[in-house]
Protein backbone atom coordinates (compact mmCIF):
# COMPACT_ATOMS: atom_id res chain seq x y z
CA UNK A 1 -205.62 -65.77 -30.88
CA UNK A 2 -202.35 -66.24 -28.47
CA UNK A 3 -202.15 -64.68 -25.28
CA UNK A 4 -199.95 -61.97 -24.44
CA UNK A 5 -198.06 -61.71 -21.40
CA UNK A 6 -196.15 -59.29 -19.72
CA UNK A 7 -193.12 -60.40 -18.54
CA UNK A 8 -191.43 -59.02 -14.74
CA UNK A 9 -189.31 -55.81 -15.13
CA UNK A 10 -186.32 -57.39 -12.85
CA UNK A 11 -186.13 -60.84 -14.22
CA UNK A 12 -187.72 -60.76 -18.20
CA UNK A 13 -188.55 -64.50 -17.62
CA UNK A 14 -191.44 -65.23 -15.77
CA UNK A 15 -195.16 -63.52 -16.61
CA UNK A 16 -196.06 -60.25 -14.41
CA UNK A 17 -198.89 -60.83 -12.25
CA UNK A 18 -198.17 -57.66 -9.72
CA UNK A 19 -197.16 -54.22 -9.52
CA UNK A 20 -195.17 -52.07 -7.14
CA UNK A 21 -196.91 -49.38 -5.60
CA UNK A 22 -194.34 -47.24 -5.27
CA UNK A 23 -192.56 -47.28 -8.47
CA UNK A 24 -195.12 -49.05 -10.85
CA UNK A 25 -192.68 -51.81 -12.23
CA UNK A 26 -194.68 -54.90 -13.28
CA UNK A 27 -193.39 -58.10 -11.34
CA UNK A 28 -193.34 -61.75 -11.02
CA UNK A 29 -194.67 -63.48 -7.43
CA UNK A 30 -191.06 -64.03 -7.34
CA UNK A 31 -190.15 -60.20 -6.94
CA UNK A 32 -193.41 -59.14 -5.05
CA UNK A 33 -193.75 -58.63 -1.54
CA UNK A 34 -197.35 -59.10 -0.70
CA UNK A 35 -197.34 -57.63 2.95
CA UNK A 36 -195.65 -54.29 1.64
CA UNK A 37 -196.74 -54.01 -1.77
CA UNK A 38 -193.68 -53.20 -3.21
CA UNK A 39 -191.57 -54.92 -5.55
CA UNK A 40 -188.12 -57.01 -4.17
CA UNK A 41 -186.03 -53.74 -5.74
CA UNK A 42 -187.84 -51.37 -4.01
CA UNK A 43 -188.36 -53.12 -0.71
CA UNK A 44 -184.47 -53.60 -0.69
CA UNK A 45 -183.86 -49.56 -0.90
């Protein structure tokens, strides 16, 4: 049976490991900011 993975919300390419605490998006490391918890669109508001 295959895998499924979620892909980020912002980029659609790489698998979501994270989500944003404030508004729930799923995320790749690569849109995650670990000290805040937020995603890279959020943190940028």
């Amino acid at each position: 049976m295959a895998e499924i993975k979620i892909l980020c919300d912002i980029c659609q390419k790489k698998a979501a490991v994270h989500s944003c605490k404030l508004c729930g998006r799923r995320v790749c490391a690569d849109h995650y900011d670990a000290k805040s918890g937020m995603c890279s669109e959020e943190k940028r508001r």
